[in-house]
Protein backbone atom coordinates (compact mmCIF):
# COMPACT_ATOMS: atom_id res chain seq x y z
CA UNK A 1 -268.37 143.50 9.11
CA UNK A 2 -266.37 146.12 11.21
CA UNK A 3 -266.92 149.71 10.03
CA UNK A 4 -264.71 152.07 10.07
CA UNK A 5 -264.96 153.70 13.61
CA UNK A 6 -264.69 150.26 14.93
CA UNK A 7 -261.61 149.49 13.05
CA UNK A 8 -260.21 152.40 14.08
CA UNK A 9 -261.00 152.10 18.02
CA UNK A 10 -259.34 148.69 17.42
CA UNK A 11 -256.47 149.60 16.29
CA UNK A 12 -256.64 152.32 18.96
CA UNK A 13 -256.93 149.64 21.75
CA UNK A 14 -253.74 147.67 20.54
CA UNK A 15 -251.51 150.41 19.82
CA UNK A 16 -252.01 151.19 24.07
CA UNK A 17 -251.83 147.54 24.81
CA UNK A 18 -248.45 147.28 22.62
CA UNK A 19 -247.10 150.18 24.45
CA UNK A 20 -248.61 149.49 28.00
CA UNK A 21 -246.57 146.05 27.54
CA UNK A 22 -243.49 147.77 26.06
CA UNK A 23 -242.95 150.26 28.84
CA UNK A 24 -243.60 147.68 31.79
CA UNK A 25 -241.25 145.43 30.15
CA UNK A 26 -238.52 148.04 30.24
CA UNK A 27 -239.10 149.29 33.56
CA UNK A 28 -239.06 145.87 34.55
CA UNK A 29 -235.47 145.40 32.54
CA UNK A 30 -234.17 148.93 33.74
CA UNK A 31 -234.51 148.34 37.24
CA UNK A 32 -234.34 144.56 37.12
CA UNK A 33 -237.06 144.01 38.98
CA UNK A 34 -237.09 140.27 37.49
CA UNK A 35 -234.29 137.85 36.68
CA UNK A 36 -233.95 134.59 34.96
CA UNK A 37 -235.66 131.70 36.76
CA UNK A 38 -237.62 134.64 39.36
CA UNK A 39 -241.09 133.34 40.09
CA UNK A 40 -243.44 135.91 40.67
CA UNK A 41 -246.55 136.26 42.55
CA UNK A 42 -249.29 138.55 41.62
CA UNK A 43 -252.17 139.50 44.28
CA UNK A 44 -255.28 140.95 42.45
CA UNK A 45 -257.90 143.37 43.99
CA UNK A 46 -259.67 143.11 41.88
CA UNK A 47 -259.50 146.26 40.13
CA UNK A 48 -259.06 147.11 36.63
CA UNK A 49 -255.67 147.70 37.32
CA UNK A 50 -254.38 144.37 38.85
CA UNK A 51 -256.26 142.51 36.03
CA UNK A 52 -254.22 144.74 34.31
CA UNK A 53 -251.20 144.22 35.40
CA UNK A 54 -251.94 140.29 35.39
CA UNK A 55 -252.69 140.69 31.60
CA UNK A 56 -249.36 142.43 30.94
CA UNK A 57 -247.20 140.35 33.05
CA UNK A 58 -248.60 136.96 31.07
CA UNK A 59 -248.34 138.37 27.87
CA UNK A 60 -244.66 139.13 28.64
CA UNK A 61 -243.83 135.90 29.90
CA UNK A 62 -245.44 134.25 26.68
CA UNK A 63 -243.08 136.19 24.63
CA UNK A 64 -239.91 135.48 26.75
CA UNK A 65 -241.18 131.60 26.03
C-alpha cells in the first residue's frame, strides 16, 4: 500500500509532468515550431534532459493521435 508521503510525491511528480507537457506544447503551438504532417527528429545525449524532451514530445504526439 502507498502511504501518504508517497501518494503525495506522486501526485507531486504528475502535476510537473502535466505542466512540463502543457507548456512545451504551447510553445511549440505559439511559435509553430511543428505543423501538420512535420516529421521530427530528436538526437539524445543522453542526458536527463533529452530523455526528457523525448518523453514529452511522444506523449504529445499520442494525444494529437
Amino acid at each position: 500500500m502507498n502511504t501518504r508521503a508517497q501518494q503525495k510525491q506522486q501526485y507531486s511528480n504528475n502535476k510537473l509532468a502535466k505542466r512540463l507537457q502543457r507548456n512545451t506544447g504551447q510553445a511549440i503551438s505559439d511559435f509553430n515550431m511543428i505543423g501538420a504532417g512535420d516529421r521530427v527528429m530528436v538526437c539524445l545525449s543522453g542526458g536527463k534532459d533529452s530523455f526528457t524532451m523525448l518523453d514529452i514530445l511522444l506523449e504529445l504526439r499520442l494525444d494529437r493521435c
